[in-house]
PDB file of N, CA and C in Angstrom:
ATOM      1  N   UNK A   1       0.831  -1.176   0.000  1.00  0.00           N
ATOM      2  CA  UNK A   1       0.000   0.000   0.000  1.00  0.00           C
ATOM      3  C   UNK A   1       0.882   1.249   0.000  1.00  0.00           C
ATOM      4  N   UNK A   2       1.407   1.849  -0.967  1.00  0.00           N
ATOM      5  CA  UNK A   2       1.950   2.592  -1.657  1.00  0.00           C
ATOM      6  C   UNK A   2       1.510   3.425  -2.364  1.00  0.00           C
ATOM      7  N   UNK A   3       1.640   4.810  -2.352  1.00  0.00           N
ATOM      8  CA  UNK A   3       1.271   6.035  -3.349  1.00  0.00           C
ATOM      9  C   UNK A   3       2.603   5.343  -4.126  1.00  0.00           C
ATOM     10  N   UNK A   4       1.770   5.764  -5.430  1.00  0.00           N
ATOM     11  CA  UNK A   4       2.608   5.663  -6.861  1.00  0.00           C
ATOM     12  C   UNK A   4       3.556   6.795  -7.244  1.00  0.00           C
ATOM     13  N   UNK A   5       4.737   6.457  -7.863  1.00  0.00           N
ATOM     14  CA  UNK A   5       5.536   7.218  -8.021  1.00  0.00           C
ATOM     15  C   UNK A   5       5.426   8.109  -9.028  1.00  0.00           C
ATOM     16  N   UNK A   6       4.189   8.211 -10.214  1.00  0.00           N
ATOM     17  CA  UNK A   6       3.590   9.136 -10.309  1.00  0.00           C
ATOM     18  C   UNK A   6       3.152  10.318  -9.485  1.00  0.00           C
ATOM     19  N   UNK A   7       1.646   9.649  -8.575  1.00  0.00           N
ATOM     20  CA  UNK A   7       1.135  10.324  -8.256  1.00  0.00           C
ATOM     21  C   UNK A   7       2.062  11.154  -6.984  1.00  0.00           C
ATOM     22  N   UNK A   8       3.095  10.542  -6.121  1.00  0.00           N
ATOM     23  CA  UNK A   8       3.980  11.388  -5.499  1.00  0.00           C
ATOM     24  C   UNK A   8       4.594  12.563  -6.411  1.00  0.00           C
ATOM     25  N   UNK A   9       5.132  12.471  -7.508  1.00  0.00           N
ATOM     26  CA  UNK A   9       5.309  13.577  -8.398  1.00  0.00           C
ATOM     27  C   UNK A   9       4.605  14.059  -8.616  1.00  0.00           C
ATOM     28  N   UNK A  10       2.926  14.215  -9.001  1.00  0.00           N
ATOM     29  CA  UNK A  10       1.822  15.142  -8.967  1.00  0.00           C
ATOM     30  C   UNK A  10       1.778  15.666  -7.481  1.00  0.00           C
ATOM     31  N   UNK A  11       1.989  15.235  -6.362  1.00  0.00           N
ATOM     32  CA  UNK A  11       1.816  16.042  -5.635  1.00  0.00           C
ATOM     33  C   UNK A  11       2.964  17.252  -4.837  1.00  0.00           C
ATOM     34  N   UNK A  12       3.674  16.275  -5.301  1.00  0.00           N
ATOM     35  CA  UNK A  12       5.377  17.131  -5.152  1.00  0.00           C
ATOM     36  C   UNK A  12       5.321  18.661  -6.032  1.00  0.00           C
ATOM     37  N   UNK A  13       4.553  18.427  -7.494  1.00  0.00           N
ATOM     38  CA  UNK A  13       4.753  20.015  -7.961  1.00  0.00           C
ATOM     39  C   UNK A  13       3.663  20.659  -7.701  1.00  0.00           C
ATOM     40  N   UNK A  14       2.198  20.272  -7.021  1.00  0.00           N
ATOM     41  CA  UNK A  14       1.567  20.981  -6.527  1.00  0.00           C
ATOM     42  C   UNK A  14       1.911  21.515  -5.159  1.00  0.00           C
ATOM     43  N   UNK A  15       2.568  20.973  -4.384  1.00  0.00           N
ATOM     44  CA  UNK A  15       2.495  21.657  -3.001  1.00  0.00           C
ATOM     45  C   UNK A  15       3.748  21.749  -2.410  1.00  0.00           C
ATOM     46  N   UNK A  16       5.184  21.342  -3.381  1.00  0.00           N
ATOM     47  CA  UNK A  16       6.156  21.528  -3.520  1.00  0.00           C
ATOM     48  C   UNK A  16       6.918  23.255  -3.777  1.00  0.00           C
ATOM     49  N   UNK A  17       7.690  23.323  -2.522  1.00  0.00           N
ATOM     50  CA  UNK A  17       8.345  24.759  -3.022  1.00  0.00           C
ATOM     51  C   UNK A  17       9.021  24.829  -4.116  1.00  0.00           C
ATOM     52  N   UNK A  18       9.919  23.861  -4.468  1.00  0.00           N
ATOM     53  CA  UNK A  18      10.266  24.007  -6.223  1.00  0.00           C
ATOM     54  C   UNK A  18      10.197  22.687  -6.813  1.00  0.00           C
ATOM     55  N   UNK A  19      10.824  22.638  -7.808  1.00  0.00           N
ATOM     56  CA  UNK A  19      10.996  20.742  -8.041  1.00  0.00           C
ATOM     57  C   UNK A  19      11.450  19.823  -7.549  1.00  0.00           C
ATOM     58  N   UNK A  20      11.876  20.165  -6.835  1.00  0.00           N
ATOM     59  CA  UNK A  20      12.578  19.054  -6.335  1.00  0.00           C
ATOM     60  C   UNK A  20      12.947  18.773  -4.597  1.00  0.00           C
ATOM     61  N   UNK A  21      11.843  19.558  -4.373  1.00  0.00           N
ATOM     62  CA  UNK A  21      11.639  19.614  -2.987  1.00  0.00           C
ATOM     63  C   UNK A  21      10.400  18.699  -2.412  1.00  0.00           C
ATOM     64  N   UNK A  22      11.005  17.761  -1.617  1.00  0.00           N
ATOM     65  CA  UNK A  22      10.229  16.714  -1.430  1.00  0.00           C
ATOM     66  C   UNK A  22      10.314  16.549   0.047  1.00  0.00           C
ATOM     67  N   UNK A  23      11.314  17.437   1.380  1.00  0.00           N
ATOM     68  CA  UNK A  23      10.802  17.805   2.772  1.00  0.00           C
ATOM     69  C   UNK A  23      10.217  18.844   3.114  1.00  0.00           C
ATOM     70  N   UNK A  24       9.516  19.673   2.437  1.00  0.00           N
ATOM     71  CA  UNK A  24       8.830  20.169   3.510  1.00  0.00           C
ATOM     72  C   UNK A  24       7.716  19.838   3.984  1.00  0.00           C
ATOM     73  N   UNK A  25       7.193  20.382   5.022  1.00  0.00           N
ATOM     74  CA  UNK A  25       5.822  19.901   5.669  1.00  0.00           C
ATOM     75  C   UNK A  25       4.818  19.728   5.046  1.00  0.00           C
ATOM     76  N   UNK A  26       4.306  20.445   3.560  1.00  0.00           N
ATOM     77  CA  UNK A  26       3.646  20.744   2.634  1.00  0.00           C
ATOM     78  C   UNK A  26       4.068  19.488   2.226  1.00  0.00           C
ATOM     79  N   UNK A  27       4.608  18.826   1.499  1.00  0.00           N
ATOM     80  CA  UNK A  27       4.763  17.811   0.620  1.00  0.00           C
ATOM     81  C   UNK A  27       4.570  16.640   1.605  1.00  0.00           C
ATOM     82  N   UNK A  28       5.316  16.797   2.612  1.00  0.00           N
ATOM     83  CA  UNK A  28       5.057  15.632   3.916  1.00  0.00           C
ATOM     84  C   UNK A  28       3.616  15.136   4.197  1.00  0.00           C
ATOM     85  N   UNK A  29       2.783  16.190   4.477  1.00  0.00           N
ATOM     86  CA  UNK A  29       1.616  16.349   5.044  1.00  0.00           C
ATOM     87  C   UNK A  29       0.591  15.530   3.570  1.00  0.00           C
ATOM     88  N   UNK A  30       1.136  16.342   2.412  1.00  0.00           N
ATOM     89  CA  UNK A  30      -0.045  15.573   1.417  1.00  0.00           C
ATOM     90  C   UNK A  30       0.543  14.422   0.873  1.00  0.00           C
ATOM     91  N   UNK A  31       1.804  13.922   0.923  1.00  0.00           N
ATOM     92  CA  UNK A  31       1.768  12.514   0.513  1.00  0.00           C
ATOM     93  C   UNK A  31       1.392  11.638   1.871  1.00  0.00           C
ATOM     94  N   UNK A  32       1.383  11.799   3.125  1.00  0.00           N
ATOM     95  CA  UNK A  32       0.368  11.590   4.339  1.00  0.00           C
ATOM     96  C   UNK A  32      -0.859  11.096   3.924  1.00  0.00           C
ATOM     97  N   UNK A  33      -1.574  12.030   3.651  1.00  0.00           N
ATOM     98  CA  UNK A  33      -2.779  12.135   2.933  1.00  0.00           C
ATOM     99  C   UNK A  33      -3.443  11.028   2.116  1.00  0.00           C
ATOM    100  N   UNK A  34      -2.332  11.555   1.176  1.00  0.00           N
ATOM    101  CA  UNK A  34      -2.925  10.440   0.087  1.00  0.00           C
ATOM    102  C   UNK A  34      -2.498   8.999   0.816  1.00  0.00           C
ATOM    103  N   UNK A  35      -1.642   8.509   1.255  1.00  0.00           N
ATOM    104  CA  UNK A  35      -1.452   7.149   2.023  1.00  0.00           C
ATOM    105  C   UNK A  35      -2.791   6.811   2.674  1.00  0.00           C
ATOM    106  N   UNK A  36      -3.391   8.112   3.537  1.00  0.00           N
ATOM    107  CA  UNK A  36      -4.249   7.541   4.814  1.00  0.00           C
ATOM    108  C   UNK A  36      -5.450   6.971   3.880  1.00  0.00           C
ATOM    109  N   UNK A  37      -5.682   7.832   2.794  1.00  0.00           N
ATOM    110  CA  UNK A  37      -6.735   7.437   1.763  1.00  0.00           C
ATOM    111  C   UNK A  37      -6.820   6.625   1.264  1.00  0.00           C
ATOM    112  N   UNK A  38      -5.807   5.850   0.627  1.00  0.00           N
ATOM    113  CA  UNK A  38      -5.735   4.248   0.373  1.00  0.00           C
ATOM    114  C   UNK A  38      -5.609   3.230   1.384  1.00  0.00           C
ATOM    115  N   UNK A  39      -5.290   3.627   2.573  1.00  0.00           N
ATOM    116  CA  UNK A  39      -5.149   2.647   3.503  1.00  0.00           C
ATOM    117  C   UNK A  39      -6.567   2.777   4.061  1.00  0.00           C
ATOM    118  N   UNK A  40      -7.450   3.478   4.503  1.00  0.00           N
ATOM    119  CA  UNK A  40      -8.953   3.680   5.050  1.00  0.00           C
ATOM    120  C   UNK A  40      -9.585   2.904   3.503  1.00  0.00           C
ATOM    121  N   UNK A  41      -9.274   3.045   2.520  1.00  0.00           N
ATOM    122  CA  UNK A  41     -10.318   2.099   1.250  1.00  0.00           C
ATOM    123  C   UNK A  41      -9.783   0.456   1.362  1.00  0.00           C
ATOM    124  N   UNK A  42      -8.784   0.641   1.925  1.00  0.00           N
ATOM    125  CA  UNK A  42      -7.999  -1.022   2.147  1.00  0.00           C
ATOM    126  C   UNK A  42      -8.578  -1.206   3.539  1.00  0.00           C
ATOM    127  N   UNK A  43      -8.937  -1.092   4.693  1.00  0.00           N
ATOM    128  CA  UNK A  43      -9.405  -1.335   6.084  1.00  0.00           C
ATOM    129  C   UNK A  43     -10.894  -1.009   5.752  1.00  0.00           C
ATOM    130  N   UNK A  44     -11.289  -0.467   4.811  1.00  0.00           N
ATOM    131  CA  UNK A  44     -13.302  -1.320   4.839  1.00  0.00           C
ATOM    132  C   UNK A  44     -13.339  -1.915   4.081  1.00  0.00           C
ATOM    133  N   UNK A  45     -12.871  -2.654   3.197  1.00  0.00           N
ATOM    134  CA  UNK A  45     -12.596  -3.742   2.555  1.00  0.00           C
ATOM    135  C   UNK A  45     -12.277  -4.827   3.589  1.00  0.00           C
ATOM    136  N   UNK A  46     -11.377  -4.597   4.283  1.00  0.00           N
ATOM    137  CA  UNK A  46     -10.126  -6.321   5.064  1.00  0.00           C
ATOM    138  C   UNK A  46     -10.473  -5.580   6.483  1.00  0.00           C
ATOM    139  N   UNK A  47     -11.210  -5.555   7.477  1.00  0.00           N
ATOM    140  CA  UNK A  47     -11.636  -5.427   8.599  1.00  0.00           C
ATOM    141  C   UNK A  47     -11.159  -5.409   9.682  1.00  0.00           C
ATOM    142  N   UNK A  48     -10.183  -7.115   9.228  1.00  0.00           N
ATOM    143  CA  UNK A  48      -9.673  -7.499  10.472  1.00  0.00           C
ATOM    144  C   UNK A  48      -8.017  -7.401  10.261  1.00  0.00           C
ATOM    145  N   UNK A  49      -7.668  -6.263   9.553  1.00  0.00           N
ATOM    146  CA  UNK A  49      -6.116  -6.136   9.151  1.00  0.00           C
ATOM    147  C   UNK A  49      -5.839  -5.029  10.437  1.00  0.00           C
ATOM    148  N   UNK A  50      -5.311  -6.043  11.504  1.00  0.00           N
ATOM    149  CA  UNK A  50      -4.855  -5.071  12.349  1.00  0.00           C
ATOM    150  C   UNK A  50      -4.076  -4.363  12.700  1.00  0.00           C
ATOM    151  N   UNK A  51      -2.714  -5.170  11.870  1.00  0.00           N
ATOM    152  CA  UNK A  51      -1.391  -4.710  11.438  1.00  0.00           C
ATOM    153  C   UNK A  51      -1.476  -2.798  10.870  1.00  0.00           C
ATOM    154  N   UNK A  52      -2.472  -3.178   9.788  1.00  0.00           N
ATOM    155  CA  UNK A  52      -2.684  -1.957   8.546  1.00  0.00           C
ATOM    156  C   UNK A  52      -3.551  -1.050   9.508  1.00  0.00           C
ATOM    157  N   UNK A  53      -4.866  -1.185  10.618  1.00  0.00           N
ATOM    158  CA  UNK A  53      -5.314  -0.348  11.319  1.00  0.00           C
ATOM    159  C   UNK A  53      -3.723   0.802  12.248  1.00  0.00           C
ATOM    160  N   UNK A  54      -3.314  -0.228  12.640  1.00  0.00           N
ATOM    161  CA  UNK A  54      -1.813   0.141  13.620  1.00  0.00           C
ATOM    162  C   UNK A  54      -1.170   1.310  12.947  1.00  0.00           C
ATOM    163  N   UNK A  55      -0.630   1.014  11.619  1.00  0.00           N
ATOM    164  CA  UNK A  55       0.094   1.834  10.815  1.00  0.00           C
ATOM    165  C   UNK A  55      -1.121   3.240   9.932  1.00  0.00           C
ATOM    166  N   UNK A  56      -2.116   3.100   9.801  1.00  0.00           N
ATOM    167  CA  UNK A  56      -2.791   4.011   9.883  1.00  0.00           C
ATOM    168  C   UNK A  56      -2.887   4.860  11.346  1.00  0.00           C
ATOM    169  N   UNK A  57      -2.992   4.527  12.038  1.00  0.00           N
ATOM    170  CA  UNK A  57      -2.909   5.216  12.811  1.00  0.00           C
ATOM    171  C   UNK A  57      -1.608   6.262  13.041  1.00  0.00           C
ATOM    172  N   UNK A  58      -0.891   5.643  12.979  1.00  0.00           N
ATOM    173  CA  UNK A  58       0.584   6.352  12.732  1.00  0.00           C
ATOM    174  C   UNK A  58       1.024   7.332  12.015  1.00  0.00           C
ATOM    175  N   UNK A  59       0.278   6.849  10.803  1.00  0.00           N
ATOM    176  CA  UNK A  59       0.165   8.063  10.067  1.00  0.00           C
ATOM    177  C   UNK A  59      -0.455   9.016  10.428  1.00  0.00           C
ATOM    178  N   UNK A  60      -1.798   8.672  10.760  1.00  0.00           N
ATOM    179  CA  UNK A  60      -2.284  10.043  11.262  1.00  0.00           C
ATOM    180  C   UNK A  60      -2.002  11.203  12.288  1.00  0.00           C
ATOM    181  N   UNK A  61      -1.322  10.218  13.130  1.00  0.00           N
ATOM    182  CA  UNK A  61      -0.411  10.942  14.157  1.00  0.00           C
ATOM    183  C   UNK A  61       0.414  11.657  14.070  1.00  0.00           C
ATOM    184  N   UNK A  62       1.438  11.340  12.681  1.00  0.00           N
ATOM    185  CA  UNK A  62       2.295  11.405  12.119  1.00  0.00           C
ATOM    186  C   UNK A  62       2.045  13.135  11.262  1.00  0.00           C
ATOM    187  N   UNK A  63       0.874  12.960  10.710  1.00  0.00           N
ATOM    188  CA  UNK A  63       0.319  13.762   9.713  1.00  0.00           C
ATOM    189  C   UNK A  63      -0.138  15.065  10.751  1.00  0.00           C
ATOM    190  N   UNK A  64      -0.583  14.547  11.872  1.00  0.00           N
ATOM    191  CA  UNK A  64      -1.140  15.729  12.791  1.00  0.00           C
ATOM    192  C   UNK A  64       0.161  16.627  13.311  1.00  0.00           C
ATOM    193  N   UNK A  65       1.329  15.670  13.720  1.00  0.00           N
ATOM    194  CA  UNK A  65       2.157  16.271  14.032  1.00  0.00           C
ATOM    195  C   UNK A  65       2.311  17.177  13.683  1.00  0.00           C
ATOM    196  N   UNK A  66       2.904  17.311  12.106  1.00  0.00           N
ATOM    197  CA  UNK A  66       3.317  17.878  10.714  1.00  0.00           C
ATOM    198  C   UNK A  66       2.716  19.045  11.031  1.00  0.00           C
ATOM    199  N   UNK A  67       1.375  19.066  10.649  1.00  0.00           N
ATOM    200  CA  UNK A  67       0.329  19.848  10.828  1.00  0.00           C
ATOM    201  C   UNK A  67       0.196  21.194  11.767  1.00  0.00           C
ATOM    202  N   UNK A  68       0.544  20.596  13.208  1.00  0.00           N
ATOM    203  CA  UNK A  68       0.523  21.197  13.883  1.00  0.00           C
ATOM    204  C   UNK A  68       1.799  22.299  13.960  1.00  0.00           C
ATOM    205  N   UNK A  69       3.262  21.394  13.633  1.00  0.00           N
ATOM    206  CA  UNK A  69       4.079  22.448  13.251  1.00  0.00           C
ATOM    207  C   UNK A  69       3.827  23.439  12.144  1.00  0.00           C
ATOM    208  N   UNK A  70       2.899  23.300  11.500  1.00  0.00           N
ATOM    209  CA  UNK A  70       2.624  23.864  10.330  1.00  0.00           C
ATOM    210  C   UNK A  70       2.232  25.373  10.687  1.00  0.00           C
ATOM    211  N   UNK A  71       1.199  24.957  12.029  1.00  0.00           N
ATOM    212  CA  UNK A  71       0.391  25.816  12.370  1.00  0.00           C
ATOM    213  C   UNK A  71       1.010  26.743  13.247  1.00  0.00           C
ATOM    214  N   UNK A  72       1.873  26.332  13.851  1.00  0.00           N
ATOM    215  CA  UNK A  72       3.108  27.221  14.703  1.00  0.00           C
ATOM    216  C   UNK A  72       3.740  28.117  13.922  1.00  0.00           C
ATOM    217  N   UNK A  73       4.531  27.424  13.264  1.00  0.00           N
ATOM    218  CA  UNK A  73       5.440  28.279  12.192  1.00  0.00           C
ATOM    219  C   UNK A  73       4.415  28.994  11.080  1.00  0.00           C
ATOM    220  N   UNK A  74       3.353  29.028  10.515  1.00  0.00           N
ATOM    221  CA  UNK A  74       2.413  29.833   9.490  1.00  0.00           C
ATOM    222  C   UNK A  74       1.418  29.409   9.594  1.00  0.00           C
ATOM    223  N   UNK A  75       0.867  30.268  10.283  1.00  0.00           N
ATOM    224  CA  UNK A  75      -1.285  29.939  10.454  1.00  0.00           C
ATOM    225  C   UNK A  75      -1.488  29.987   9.127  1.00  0.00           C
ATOM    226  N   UNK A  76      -1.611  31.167   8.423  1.00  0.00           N
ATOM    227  CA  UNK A  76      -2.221  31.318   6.932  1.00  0.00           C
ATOM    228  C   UNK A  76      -1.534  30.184   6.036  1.00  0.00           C
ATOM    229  N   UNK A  77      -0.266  29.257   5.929  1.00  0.00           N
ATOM    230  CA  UNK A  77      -0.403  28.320   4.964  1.00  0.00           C
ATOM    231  C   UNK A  77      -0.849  26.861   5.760  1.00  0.00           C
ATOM    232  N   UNK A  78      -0.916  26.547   7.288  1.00  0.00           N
ATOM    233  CA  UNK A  78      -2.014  25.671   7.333  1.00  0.00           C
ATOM    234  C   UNK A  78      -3.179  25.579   7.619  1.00  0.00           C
ATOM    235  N   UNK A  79      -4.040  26.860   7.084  1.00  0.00           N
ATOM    236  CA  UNK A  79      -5.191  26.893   7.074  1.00  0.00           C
ATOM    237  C   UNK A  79      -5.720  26.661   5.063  1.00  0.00           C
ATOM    238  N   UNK A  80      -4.604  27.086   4.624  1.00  0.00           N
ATOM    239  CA  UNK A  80      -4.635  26.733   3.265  1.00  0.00           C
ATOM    240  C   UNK A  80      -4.174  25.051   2.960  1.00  0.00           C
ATOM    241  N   UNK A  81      -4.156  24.725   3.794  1.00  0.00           N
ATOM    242  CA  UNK A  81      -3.490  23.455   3.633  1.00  0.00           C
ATOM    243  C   UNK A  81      -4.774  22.196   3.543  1.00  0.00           C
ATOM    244  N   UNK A  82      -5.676  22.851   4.617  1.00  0.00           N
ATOM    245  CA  UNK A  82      -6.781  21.839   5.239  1.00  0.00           C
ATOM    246  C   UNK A  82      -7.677  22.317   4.120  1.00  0.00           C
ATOM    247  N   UNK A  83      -7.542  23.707   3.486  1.00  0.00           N
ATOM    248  CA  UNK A  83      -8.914  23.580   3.002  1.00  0.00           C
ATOM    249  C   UNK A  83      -8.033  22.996   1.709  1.00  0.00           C
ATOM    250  N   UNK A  84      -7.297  22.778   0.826  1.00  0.00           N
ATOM    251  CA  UNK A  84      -6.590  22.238  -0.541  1.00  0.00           C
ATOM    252  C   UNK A  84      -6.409  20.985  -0.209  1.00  0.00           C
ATOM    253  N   UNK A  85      -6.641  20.351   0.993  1.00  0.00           N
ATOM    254  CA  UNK A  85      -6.562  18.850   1.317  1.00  0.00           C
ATOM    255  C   UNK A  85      -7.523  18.235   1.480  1.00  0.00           C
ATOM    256  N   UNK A  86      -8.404  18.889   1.871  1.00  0.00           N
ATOM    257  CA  UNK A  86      -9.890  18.971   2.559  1.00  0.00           C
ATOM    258  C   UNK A  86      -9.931  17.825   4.011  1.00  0.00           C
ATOM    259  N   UNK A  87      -8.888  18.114   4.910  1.00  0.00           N
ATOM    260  CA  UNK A  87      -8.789  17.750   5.941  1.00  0.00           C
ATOM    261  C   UNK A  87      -9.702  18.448   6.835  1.00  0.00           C
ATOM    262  N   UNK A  88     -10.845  17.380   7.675  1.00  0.00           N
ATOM    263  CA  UNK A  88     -11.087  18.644   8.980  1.00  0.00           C
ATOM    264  C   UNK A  88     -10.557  18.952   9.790  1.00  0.00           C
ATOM    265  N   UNK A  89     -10.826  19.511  10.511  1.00  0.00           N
ATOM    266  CA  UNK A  89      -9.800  20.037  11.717  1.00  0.00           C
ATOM    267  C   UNK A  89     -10.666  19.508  12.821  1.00  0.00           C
TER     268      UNK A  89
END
């Protein structure tokens, strides 16, 4: 359960500071994203994958972290973040 190495490059030049910038929190946070999204369509499918519940979770934790530094260091780009992700808060 892997984002494609495509679609990591679609999201790298959307929310990427240049090309080839693939740490910042922005790029962190939405390839996050897209993971938690295939892994939540893989766990209502397979129920009892408890392993894959575990590591979702992680991510999300993971993703909140991010987030939250996001929100420390620039309110106005993670408030742009949730609504271009369409994360709730």
């Amino acid at each position: 359960m892997s984002v494609t190495k495509e679609r990591k490059q679609e999201l790298l030049s959307e929310f990427g500071r240049s090309a080839t910038d693939s740490g910042s929190p922005e790029v962190q946070i939405s390839i996050l994203t897209a993971r938690i999204a295939e892994m939540t369509g893989h766990l209502q499918v397979h129920t009892k994958d408890f392993a894959g519940r575990r590591g979702l979770l992680r991510m999300v934790s993971r993703r909140r972290r991010l987030l939250d530094y996001v929100k420390r260091k620039n309110p106005q780009l993670y408030l742009d973040l949730l609504a271009r992700l369409e994360i709730r808060k």
